[in-house]
PDB file of N, CA and C in Angstrom:
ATOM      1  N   UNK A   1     -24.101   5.214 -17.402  1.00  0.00           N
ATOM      2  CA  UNK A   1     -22.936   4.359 -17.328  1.00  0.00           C
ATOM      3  C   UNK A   1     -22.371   4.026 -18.695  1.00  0.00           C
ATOM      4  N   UNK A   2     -22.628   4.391 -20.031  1.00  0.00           N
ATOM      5  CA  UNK A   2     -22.684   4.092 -21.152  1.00  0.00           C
ATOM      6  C   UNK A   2     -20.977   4.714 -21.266  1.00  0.00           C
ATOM      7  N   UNK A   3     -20.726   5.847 -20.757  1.00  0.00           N
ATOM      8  CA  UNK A   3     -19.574   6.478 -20.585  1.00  0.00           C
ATOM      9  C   UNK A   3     -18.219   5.283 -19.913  1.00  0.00           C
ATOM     10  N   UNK A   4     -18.519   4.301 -19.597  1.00  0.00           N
ATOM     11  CA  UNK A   4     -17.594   3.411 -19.241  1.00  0.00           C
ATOM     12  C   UNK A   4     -17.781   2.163 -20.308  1.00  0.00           C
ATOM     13  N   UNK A   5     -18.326   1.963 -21.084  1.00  0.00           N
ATOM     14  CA  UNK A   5     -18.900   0.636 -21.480  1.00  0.00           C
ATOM     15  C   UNK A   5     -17.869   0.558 -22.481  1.00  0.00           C
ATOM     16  N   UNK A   6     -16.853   1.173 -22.686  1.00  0.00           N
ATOM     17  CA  UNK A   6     -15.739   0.648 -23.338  1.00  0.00           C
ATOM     18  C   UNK A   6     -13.929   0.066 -22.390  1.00  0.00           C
ATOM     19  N   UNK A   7     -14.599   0.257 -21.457  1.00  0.00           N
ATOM     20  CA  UNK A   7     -13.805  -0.051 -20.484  1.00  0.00           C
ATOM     21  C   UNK A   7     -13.135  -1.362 -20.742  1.00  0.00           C
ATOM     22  N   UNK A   8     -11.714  -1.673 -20.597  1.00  0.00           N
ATOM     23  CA  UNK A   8     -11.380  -3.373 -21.145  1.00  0.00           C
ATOM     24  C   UNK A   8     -10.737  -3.171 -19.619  1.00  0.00           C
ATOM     25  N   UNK A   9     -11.095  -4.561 -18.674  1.00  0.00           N
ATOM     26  CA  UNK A   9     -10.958  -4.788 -17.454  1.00  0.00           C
ATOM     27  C   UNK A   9      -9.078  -5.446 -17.776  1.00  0.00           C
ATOM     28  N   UNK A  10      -9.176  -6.195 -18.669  1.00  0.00           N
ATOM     29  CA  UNK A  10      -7.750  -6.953 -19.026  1.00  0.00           C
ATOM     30  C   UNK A  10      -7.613  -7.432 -20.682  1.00  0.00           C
ATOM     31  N   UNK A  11      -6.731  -6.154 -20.457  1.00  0.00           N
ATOM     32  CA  UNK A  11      -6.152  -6.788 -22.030  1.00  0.00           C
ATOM     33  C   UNK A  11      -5.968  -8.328 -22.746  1.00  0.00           C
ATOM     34  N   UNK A  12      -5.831  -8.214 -23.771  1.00  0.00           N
ATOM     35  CA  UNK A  12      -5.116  -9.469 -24.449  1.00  0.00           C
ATOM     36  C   UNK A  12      -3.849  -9.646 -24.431  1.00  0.00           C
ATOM     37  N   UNK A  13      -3.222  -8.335 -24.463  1.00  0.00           N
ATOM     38  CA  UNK A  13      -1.795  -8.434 -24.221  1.00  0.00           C
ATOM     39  C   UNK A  13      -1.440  -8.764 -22.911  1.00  0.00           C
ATOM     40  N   UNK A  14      -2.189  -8.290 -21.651  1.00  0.00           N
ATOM     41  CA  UNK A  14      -1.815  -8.310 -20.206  1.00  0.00           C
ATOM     42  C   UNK A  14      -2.038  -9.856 -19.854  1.00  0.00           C
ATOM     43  N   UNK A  15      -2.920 -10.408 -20.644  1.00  0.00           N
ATOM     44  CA  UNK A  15      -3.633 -12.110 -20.746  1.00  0.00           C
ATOM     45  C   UNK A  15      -2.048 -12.386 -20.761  1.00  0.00           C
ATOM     46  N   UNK A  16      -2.098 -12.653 -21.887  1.00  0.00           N
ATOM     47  CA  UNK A  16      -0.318 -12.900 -22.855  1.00  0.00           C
ATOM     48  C   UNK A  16       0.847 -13.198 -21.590  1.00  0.00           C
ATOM     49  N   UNK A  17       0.884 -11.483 -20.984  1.00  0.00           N
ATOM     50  CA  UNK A  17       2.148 -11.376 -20.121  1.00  0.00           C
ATOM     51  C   UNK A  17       1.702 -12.422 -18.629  1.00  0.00           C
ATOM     52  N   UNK A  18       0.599 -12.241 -18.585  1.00  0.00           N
ATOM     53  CA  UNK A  18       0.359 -13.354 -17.013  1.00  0.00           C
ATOM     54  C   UNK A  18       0.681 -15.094 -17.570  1.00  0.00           C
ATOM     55  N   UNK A  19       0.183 -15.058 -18.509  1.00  0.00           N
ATOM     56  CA  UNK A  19       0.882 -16.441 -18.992  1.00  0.00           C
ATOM     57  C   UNK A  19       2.149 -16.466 -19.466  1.00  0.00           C
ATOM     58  N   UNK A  20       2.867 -15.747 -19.314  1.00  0.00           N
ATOM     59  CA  UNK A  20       4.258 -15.886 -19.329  1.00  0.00           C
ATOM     60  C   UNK A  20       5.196 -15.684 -18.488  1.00  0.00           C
ATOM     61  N   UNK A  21       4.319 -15.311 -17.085  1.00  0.00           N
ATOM     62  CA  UNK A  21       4.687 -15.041 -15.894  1.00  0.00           C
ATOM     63  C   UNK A  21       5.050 -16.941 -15.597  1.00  0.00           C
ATOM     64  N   UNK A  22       5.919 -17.148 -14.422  1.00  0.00           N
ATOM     65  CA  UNK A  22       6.268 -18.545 -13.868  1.00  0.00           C
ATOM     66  C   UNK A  22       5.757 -18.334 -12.702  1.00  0.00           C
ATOM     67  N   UNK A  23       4.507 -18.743 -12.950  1.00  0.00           N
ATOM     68  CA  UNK A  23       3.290 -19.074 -12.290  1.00  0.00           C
ATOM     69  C   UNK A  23       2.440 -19.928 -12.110  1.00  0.00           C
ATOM     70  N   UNK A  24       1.807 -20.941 -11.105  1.00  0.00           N
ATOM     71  CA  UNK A  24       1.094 -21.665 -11.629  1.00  0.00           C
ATOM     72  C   UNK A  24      -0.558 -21.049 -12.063  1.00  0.00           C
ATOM     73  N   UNK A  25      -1.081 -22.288 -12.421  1.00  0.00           N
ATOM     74  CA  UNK A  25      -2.544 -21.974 -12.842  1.00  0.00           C
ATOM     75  C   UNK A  25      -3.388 -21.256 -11.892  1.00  0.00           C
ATOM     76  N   UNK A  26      -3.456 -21.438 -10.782  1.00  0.00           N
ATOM     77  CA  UNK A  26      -4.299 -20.663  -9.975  1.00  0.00           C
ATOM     78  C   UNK A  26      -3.456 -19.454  -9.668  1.00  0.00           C
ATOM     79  N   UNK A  27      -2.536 -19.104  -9.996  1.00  0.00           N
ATOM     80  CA  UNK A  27      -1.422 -17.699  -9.542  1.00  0.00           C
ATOM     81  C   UNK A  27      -1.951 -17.268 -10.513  1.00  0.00           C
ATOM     82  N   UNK A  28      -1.751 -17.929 -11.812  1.00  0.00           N
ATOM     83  CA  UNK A  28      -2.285 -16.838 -13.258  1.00  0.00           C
ATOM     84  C   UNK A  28      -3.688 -16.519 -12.812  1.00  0.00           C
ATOM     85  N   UNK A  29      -4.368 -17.407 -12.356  1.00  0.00           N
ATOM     86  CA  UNK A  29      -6.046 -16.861 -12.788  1.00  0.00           C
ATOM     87  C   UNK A  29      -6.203 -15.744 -11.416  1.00  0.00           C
ATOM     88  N   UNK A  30      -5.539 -16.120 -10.461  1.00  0.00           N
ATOM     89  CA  UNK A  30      -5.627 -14.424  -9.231  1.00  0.00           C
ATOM     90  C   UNK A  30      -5.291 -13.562  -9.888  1.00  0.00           C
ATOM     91  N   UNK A  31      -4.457 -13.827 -10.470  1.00  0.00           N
ATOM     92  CA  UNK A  31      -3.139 -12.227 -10.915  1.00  0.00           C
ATOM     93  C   UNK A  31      -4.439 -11.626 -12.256  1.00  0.00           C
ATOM     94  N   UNK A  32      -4.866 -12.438 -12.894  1.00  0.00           N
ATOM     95  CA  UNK A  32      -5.519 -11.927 -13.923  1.00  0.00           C
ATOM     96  C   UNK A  32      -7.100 -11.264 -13.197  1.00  0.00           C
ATOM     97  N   UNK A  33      -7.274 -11.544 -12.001  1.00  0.00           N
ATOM     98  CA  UNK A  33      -8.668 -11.257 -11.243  1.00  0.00           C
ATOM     99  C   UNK A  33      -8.208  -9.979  -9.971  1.00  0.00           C
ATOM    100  N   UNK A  34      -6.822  -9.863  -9.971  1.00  0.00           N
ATOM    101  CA  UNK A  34      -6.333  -8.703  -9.112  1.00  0.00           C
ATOM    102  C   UNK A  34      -6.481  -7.668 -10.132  1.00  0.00           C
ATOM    103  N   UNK A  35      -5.888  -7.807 -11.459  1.00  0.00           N
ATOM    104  CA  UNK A  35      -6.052  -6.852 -12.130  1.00  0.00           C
ATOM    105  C   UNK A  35      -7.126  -6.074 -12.315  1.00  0.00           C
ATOM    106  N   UNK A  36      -7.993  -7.153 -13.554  1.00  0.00           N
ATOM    107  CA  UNK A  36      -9.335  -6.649 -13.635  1.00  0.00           C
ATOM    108  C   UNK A  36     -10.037  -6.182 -12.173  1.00  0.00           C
ATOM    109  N   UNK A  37     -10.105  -6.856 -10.930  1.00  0.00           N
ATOM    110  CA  UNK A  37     -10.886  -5.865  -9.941  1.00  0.00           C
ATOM    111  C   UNK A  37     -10.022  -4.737  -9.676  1.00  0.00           C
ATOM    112  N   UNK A  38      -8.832  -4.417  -9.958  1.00  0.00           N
ATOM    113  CA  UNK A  38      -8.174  -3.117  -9.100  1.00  0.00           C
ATOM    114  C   UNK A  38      -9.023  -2.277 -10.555  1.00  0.00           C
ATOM    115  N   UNK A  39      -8.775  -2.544 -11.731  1.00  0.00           N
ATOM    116  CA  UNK A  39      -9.340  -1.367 -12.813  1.00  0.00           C
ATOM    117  C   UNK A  39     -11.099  -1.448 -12.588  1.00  0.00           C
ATOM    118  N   UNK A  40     -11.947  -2.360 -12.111  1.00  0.00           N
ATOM    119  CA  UNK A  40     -13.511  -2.145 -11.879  1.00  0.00           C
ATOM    120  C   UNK A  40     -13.377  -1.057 -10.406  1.00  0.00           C
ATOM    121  N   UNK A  41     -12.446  -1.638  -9.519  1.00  0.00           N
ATOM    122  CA  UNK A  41     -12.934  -0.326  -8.452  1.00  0.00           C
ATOM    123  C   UNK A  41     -12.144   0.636  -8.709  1.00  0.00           C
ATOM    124  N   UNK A  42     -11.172   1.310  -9.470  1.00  0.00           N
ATOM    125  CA  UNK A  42     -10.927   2.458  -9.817  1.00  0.00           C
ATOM    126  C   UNK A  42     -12.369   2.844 -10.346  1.00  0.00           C
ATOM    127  N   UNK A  43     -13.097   2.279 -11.165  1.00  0.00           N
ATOM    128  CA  UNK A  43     -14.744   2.675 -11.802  1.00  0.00           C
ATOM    129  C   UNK A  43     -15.624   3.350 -11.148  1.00  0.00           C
ATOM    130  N   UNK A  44     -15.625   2.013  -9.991  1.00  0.00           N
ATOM    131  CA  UNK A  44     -16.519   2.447  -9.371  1.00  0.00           C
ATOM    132  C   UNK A  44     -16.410   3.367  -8.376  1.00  0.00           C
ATOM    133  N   UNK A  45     -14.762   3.969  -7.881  1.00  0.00           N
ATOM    134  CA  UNK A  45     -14.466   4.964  -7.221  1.00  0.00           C
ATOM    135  C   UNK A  45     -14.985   6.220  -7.743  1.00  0.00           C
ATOM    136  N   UNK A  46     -14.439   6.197  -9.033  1.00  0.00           N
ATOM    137  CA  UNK A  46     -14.831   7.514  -9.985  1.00  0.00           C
ATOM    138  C   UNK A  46     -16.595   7.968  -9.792  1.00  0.00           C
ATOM    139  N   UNK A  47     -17.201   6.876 -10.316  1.00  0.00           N
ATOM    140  CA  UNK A  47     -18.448   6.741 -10.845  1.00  0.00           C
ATOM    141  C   UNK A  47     -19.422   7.242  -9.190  1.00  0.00           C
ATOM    142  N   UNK A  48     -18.533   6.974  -7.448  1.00  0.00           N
ATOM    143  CA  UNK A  48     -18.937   7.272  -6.595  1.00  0.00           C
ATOM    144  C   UNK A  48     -18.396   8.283  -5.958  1.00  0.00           C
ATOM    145  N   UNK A  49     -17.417   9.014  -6.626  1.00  0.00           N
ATOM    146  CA  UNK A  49     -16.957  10.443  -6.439  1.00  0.00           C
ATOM    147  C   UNK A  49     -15.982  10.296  -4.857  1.00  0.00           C
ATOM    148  N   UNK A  50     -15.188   9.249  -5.042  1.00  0.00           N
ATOM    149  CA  UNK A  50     -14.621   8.685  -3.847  1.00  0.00           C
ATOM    150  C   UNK A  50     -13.388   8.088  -4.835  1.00  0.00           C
ATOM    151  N   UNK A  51     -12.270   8.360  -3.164  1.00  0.00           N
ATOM    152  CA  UNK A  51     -11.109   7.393  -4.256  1.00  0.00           C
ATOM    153  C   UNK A  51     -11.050   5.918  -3.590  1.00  0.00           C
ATOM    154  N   UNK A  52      -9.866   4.787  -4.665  1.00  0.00           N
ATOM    155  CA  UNK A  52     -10.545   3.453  -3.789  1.00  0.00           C
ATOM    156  C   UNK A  52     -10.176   3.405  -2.830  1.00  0.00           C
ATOM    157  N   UNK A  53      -9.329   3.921  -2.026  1.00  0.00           N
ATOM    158  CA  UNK A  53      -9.094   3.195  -0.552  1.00  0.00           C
ATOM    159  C   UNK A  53     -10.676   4.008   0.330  1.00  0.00           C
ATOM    160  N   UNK A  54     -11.513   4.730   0.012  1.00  0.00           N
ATOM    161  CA  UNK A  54     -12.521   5.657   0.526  1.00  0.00           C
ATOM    162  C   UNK A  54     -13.658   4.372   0.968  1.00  0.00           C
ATOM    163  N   UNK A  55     -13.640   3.654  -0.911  1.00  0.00           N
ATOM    164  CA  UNK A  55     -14.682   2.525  -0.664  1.00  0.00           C
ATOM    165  C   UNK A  55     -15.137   1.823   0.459  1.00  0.00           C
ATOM    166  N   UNK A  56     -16.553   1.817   0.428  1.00  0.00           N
ATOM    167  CA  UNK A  56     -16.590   0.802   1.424  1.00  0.00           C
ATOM    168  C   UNK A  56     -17.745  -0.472   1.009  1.00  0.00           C
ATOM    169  N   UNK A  57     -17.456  -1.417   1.732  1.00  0.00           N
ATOM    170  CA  UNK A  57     -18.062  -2.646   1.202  1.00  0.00           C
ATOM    171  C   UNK A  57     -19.792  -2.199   0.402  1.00  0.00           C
ATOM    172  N   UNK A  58     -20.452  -1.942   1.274  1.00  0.00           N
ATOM    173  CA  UNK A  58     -21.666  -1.312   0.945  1.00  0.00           C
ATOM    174  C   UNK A  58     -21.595  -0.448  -0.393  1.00  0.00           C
ATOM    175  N   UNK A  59     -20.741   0.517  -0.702  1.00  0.00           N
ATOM    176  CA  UNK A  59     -21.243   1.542  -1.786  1.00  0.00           C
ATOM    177  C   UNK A  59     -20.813  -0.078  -2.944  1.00  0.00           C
ATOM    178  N   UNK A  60     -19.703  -0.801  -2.732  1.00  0.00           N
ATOM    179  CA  UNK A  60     -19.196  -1.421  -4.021  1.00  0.00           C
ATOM    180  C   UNK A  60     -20.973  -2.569  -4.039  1.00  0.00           C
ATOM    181  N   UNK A  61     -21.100  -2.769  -3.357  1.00  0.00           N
ATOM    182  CA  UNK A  61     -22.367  -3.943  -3.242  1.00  0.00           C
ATOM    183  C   UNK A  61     -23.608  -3.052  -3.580  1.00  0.00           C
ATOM    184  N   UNK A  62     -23.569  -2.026  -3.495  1.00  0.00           N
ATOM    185  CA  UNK A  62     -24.894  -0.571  -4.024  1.00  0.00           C
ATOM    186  C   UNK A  62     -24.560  -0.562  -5.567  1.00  0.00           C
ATOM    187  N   UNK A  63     -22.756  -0.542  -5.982  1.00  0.00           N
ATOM    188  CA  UNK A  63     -22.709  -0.552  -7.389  1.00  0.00           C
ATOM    189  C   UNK A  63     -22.566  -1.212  -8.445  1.00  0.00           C
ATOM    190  N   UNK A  64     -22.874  -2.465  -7.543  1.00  0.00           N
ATOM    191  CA  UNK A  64     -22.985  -3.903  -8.386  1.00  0.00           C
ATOM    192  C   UNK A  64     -24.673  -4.205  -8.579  1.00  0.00           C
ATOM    193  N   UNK A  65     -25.082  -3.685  -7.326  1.00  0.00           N
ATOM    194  CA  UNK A  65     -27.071  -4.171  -7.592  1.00  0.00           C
ATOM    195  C   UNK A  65     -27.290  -3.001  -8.906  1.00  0.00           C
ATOM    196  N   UNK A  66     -26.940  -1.539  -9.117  1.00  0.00           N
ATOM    197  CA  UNK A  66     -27.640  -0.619  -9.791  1.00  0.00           C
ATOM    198  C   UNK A  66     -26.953  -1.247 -11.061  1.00  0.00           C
ATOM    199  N   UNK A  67     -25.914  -1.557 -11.646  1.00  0.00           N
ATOM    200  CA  UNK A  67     -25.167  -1.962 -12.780  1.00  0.00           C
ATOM    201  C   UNK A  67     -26.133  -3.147 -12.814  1.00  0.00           C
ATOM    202  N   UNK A  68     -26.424  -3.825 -12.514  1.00  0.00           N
ATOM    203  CA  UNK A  68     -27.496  -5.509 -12.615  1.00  0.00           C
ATOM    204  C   UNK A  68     -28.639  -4.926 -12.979  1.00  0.00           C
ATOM    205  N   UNK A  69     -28.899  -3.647 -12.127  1.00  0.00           N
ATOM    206  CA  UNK A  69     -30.547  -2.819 -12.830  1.00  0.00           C
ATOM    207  C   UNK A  69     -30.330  -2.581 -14.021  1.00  0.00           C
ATOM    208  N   UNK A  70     -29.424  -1.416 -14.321  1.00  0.00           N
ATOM    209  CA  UNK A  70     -29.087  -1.026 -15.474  1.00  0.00           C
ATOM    210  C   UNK A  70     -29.226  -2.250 -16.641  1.00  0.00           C
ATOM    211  N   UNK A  71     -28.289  -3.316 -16.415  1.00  0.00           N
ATOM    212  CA  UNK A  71     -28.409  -4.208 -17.276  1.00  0.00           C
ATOM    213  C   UNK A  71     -29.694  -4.823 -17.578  1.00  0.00           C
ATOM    214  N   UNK A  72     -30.657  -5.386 -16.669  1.00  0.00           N
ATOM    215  CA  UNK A  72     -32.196  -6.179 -16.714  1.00  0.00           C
ATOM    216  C   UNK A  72     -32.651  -5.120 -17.481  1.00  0.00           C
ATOM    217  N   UNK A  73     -33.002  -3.396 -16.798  1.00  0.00           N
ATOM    218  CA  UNK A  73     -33.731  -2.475 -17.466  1.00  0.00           C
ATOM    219  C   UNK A  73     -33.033  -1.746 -18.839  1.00  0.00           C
ATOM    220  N   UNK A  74     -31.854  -1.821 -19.083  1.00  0.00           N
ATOM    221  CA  UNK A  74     -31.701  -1.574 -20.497  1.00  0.00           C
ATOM    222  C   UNK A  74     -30.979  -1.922 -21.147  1.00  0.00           C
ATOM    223  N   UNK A  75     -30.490  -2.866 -20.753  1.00  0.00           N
ATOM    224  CA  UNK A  75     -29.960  -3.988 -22.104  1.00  0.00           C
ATOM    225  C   UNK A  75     -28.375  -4.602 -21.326  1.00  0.00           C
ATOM    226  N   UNK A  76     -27.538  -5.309 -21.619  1.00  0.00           N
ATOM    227  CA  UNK A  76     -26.324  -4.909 -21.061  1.00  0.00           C
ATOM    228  C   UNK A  76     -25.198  -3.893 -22.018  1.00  0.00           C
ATOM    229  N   UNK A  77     -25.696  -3.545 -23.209  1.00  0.00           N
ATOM    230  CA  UNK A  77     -24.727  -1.753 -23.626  1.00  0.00           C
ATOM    231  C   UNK A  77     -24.826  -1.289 -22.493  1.00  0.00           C
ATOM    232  N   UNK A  78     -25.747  -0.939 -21.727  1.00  0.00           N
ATOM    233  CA  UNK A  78     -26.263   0.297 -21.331  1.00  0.00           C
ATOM    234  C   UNK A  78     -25.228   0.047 -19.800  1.00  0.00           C
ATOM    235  N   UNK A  79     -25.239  -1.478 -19.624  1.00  0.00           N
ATOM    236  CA  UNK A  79     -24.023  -1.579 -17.980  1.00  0.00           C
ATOM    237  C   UNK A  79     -22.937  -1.144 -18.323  1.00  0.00           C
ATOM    238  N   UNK A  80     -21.850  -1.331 -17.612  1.00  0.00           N
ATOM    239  CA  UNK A  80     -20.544  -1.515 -17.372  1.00  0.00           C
ATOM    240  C   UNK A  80     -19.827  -3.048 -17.527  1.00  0.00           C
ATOM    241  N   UNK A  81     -20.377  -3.306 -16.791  1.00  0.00           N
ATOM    242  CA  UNK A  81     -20.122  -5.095 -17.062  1.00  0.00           C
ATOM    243  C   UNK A  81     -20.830  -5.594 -18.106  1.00  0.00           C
ATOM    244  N   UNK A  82     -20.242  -6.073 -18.978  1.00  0.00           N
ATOM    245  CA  UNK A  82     -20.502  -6.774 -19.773  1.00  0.00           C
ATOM    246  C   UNK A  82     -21.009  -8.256 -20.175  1.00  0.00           C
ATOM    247  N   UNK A  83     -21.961  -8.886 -18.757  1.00  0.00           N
ATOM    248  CA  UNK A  83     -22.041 -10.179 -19.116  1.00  0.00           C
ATOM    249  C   UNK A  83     -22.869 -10.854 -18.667  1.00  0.00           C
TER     250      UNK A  83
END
């Protein structure tokens, strides 16, 4: 997974433009959490050789436990997620 670990879920600039959207506070913080998840399951589409509408609840919940392995067993470089 090291091959994604430069992945930026949401820019600083895209930050920027949602706060300059006329929006309130909870509109900004969806819009900024639609983003980042539509670019994590493009990831994890790739990473499951499926496109996203293919996904299904299970493989994304299979690629959140192995990314949590990854991270405990080798560091979090070594995840995707960063945190």
């Amino acid at each position: 997974m090291t091959e994604d670990s430069s992945i930026q879920f949401l820019t600083q600039e895209e930050s920027a433009e949602v706060d300059k959207a006329l929006l309130s506070s909870p509109e900004k913080f969806l819009t900024r959490l639609t983003i980042s998840s539509l670019r994590l399951l493009k990831t994890i589409a790739q990473q499951e050789g499926v496109t996203v509408e293919e996904l299904t609840p299970e493989q994304i919940i299979a690629w959140f436990e192995n990314d949590g392995k990854i991270r405990r067993e080798q560091g979090i470089e070594a995840a995707t997620l960063k945190w």
